[in-house]
PDB file of N, CA and C in Angstrom:
ATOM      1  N   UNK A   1      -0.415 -16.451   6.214  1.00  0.00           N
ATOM      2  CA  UNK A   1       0.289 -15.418   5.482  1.00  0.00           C
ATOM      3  C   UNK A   1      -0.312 -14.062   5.848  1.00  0.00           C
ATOM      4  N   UNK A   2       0.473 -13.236   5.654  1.00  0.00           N
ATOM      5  CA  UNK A   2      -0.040 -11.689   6.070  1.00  0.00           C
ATOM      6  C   UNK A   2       0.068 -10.523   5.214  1.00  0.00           C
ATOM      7  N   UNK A   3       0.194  -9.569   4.772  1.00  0.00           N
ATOM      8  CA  UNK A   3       0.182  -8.391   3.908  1.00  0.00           C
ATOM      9  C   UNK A   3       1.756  -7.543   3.959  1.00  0.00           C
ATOM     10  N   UNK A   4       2.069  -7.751   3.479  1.00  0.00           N
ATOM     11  CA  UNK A   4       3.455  -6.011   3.484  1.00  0.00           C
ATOM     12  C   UNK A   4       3.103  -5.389   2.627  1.00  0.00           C
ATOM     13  N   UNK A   5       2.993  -4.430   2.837  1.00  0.00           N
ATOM     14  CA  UNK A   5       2.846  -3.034   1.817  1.00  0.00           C
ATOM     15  C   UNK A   5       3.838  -2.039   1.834  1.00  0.00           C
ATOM     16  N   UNK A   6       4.124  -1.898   0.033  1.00  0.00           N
ATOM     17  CA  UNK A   6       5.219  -1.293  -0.546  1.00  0.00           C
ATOM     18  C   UNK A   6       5.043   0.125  -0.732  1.00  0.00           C
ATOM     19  N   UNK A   7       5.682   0.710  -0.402  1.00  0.00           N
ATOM     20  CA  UNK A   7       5.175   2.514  -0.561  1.00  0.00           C
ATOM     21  C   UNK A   7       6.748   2.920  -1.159  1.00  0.00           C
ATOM     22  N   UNK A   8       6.603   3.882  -2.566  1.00  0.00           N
ATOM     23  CA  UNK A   8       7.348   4.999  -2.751  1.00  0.00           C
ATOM     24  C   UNK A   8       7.456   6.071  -1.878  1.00  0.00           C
ATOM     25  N   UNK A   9       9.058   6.260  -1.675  1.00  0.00           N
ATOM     26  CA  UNK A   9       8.591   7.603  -0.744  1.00  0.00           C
ATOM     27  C   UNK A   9       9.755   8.565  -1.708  1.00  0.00           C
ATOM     28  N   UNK A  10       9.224   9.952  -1.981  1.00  0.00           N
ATOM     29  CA  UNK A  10      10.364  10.904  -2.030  1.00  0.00           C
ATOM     30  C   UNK A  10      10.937  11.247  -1.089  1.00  0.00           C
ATOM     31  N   UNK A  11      12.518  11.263  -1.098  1.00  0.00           N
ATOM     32  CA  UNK A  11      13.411  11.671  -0.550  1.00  0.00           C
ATOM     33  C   UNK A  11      13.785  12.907  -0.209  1.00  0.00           C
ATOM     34  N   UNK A  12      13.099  13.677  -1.008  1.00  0.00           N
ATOM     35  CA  UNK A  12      12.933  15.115  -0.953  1.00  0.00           C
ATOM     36  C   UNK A  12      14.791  15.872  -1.596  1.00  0.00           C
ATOM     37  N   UNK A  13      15.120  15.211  -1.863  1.00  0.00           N
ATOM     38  CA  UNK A  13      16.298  15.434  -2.283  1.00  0.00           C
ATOM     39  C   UNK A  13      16.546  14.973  -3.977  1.00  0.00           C
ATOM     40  N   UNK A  14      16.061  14.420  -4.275  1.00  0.00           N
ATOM     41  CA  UNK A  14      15.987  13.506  -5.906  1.00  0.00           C
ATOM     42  C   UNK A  14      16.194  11.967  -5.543  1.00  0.00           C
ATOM     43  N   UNK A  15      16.118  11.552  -4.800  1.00  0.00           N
ATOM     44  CA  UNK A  15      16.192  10.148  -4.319  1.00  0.00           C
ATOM     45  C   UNK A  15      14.678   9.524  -3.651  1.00  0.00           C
ATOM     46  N   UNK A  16      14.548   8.467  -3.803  1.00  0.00           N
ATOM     47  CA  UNK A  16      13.337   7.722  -3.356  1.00  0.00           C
ATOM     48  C   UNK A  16      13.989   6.370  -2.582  1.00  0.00           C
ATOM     49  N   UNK A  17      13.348   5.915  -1.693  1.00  0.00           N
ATOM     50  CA  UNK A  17      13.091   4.690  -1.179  1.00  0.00           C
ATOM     51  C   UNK A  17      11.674   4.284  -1.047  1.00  0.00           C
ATOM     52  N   UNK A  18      11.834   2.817  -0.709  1.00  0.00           N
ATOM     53  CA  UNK A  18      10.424   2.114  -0.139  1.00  0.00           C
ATOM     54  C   UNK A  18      10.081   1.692   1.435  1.00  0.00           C
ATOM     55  N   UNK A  19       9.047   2.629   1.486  1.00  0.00           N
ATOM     56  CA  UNK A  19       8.587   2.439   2.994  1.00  0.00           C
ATOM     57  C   UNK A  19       7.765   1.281   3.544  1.00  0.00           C
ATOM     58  N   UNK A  20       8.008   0.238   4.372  1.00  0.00           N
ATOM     59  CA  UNK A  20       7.295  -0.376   4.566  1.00  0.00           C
ATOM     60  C   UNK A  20       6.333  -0.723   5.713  1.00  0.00           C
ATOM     61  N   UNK A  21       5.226  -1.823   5.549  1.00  0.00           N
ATOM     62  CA  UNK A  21       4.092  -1.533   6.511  1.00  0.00           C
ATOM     63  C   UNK A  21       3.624  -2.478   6.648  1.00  0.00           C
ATOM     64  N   UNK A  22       3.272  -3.392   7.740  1.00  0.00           N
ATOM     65  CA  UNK A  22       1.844  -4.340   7.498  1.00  0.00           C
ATOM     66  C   UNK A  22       0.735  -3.767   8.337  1.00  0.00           C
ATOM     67  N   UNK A  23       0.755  -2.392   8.616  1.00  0.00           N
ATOM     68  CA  UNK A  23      -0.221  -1.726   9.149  1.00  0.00           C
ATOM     69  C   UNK A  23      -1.663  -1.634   8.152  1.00  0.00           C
ATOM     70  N   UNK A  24      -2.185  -2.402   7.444  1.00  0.00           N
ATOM     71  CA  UNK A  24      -3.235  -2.123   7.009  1.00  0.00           C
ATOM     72  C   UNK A  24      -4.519  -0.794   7.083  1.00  0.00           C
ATOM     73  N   UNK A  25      -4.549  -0.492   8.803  1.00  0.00           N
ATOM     74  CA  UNK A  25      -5.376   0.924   9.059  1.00  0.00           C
ATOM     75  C   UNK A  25      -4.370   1.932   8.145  1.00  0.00           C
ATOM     76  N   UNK A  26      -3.337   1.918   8.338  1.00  0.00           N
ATOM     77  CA  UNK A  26      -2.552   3.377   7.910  1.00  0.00           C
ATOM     78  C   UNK A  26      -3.016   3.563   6.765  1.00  0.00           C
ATOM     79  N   UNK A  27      -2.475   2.134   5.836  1.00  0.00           N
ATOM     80  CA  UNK A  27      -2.365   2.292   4.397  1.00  0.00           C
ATOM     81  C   UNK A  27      -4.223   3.109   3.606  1.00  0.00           C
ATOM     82  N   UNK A  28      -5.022   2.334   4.586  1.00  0.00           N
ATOM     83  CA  UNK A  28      -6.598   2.997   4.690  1.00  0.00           C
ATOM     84  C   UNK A  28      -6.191   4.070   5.307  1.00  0.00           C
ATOM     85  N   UNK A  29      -5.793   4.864   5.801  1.00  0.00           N
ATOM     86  CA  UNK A  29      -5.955   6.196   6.496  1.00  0.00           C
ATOM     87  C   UNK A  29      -5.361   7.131   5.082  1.00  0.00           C
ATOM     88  N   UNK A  30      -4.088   6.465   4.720  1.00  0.00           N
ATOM     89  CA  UNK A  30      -3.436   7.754   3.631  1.00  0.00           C
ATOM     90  C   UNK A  30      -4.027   7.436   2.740  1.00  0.00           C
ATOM     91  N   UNK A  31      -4.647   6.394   2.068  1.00  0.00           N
ATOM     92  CA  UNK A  31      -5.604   6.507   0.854  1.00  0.00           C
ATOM     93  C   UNK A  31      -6.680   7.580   0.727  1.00  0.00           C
ATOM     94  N   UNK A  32      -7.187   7.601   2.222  1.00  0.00           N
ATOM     95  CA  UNK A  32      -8.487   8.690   2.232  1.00  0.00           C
ATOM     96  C   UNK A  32      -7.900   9.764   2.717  1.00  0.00           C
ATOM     97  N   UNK A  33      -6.614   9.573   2.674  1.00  0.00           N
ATOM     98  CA  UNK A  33      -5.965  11.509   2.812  1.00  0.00           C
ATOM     99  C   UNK A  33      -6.116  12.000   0.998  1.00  0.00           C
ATOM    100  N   UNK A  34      -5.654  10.760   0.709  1.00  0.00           N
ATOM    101  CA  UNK A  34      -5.560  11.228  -0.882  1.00  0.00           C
ATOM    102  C   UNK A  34      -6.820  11.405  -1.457  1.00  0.00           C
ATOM    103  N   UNK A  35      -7.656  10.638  -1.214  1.00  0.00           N
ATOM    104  CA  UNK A  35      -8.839  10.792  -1.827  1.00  0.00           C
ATOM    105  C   UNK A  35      -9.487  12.109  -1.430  1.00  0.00           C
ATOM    106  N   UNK A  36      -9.529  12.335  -0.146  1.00  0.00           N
ATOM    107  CA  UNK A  36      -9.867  14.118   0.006  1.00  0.00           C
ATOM    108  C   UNK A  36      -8.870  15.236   0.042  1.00  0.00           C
ATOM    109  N   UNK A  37      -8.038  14.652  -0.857  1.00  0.00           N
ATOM    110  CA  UNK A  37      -7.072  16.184  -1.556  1.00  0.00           C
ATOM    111  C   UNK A  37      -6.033  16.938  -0.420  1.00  0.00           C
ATOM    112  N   UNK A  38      -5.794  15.239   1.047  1.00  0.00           N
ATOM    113  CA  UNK A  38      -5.151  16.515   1.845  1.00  0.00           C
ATOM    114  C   UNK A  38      -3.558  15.726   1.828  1.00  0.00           C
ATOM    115  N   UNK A  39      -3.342  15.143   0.621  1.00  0.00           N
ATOM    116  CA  UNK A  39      -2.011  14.215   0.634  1.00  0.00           C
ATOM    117  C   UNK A  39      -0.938  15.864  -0.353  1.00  0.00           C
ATOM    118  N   UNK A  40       0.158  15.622   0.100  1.00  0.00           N
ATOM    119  CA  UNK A  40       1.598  15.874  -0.692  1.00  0.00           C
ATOM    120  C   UNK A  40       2.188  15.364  -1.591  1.00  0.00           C
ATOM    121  N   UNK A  41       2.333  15.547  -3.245  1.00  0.00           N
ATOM    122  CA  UNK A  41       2.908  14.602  -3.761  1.00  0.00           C
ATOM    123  C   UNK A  41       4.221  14.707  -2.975  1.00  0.00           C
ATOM    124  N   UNK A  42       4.810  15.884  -2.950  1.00  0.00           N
ATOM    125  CA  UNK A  42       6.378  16.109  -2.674  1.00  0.00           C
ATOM    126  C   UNK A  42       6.603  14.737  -1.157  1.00  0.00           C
ATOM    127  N   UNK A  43       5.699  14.932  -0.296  1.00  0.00           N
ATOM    128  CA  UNK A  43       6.078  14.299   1.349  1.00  0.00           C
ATOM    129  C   UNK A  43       5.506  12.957   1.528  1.00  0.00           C
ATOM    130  N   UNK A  44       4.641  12.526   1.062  1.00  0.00           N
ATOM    131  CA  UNK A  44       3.406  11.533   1.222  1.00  0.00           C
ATOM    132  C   UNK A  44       3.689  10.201   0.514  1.00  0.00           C
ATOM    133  N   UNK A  45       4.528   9.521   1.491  1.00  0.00           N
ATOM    134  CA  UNK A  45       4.575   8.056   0.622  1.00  0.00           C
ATOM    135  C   UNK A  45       3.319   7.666  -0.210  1.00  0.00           C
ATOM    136  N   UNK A  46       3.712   7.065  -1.165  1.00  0.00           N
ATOM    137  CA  UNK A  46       2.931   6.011  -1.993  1.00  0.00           C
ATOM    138  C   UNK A  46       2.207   7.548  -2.967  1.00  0.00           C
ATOM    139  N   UNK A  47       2.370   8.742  -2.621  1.00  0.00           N
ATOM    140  CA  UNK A  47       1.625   9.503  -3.496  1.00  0.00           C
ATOM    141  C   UNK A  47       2.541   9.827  -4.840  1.00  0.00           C
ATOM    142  N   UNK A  48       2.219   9.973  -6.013  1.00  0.00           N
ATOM    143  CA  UNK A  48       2.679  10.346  -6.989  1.00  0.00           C
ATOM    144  C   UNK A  48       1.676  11.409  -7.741  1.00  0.00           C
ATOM    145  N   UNK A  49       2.211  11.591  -9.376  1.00  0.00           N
ATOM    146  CA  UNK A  49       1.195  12.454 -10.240  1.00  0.00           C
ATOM    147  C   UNK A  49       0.314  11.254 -10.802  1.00  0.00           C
ATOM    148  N   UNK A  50       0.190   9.815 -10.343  1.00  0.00           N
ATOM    149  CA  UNK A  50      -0.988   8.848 -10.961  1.00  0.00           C
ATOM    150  C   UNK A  50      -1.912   8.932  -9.970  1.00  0.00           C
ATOM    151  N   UNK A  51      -1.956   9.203  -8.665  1.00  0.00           N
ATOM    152  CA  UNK A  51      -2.339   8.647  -7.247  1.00  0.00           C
ATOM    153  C   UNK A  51      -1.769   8.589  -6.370  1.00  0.00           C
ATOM    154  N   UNK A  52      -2.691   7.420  -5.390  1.00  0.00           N
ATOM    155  CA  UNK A  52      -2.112   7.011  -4.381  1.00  0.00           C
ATOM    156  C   UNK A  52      -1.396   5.499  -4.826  1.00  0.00           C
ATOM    157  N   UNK A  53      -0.150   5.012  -4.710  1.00  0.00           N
ATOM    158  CA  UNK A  53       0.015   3.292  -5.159  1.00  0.00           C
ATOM    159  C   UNK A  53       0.558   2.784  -4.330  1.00  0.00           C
ATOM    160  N   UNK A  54       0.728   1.449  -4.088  1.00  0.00           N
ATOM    161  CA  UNK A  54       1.681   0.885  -3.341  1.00  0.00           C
ATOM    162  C   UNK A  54       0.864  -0.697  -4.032  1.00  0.00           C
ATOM    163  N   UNK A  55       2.506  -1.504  -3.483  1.00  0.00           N
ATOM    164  CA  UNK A  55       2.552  -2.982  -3.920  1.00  0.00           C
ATOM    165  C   UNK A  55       2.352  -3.572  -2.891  1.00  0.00           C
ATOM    166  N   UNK A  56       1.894  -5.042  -2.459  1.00  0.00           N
ATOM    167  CA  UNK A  56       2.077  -5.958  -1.792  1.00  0.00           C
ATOM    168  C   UNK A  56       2.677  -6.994  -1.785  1.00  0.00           C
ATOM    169  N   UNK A  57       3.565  -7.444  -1.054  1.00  0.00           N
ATOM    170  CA  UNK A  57       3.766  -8.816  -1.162  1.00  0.00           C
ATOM    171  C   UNK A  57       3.125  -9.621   0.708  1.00  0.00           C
ATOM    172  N   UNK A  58       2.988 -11.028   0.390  1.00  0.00           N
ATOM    173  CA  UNK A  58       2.212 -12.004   1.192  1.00  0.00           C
ATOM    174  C   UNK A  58       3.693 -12.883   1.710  1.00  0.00           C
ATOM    175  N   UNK A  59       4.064 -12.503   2.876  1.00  0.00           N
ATOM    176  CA  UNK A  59       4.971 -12.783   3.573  1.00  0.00           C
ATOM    177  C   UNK A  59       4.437 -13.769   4.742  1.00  0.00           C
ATOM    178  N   UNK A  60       4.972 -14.678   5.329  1.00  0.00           N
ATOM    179  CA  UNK A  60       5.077 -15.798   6.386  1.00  0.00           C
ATOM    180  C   UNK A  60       4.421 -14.828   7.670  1.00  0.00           C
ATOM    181  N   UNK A  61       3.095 -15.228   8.621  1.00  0.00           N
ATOM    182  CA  UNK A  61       2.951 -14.611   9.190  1.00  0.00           C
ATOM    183  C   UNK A  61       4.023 -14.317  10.644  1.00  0.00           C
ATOM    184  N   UNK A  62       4.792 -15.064  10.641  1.00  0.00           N
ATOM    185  CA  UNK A  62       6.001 -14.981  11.332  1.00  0.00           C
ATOM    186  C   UNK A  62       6.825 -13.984  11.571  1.00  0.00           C
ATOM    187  N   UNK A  63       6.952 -13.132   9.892  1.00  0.00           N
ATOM    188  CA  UNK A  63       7.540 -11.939   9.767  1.00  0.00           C
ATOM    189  C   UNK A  63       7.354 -10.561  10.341  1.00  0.00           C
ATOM    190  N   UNK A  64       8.112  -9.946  11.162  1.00  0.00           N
ATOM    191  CA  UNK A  64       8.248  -9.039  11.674  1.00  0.00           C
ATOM    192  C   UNK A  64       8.811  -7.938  11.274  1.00  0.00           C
ATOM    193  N   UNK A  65       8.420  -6.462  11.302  1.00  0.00           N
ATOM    194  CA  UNK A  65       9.755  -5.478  10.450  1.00  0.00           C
ATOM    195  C   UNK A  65      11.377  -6.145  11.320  1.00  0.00           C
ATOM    196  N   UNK A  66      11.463  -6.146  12.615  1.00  0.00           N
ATOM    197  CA  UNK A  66      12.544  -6.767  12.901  1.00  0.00           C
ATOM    198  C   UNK A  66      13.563  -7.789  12.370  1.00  0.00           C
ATOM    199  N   UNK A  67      12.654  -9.394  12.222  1.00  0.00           N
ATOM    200  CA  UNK A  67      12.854  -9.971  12.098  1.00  0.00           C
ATOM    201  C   UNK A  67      13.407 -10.249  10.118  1.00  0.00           C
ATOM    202  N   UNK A  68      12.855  -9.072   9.502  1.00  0.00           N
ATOM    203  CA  UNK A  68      12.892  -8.546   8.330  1.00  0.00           C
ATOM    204  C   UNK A  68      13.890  -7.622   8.277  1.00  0.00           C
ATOM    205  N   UNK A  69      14.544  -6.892   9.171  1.00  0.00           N
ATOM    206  CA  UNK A  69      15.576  -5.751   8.894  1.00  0.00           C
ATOM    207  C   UNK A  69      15.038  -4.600   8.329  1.00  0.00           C
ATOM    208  N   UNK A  70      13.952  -4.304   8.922  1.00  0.00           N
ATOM    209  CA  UNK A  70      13.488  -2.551   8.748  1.00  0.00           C
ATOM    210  C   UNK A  70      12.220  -1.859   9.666  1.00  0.00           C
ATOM    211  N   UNK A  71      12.110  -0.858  10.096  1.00  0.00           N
ATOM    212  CA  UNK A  71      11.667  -0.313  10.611  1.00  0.00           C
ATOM    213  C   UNK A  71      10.016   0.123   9.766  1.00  0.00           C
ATOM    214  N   UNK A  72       9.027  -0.124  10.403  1.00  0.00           N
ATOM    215  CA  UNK A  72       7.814  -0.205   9.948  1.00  0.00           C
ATOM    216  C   UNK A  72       7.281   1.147   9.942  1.00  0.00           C
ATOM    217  N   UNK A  73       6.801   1.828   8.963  1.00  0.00           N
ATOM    218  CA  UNK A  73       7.067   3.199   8.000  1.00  0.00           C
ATOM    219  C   UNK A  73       6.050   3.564   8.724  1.00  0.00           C
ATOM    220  N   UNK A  74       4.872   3.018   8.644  1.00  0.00           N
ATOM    221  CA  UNK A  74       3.425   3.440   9.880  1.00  0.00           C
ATOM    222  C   UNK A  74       4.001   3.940  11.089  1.00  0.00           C
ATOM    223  N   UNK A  75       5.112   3.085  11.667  1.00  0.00           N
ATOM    224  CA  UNK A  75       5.322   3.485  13.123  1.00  0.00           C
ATOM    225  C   UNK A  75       6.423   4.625  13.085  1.00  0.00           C
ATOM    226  N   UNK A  76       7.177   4.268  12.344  1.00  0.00           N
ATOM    227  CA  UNK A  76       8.542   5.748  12.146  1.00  0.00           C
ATOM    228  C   UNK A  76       7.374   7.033  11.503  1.00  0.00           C
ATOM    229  N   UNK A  77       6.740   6.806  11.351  1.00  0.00           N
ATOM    230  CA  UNK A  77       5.668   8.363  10.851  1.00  0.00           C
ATOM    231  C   UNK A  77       4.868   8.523  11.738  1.00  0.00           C
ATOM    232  N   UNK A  78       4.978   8.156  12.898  1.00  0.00           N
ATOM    233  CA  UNK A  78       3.954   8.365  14.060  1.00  0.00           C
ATOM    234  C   UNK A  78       4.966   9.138  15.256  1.00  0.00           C
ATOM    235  N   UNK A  79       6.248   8.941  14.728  1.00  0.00           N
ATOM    236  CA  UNK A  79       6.853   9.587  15.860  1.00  0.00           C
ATOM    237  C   UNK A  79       7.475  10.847  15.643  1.00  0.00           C
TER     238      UNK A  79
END
């Protein structure tokens, strides 16, 4: 089994979706954006006025964003 991680994202419009990831480094990279004060609530998945959050679920290591029907939020924010 492997990790997906659930991220809020603002839409920047009044709408939200969930970004997803089994990038584990990222989800460690934007935590310690947040933790040293250089995150956006407005832009910054998973950031809100509580923190930083996001959910997991433990998916078949088989699973792929592909093979899942979505594009992996780590890699669409890298480009």
């Amino acid at each position: 089994m492997k990790t997906l991680y659930l991220l809020v994202s603002n839409g920047g419009d009044g709408s939200y979706s969930i970004g997803k990831t089994f990038n584990a480094e990222w989800i460690q990279k934007q935590r310690e954006r947040y933790e040293n004060g250089e995150s956006d609530y407005e832009y910054d998945p998973g950031v809100d006025g509580d923190g930083f959050h996001y959910s997991t679920l433990q998916v078949p290591d088989e699973c792929t964003p592909e093979s899942m029907g979505f594009v992996d939020y780590a890699d669409d924010e890298e480009d």
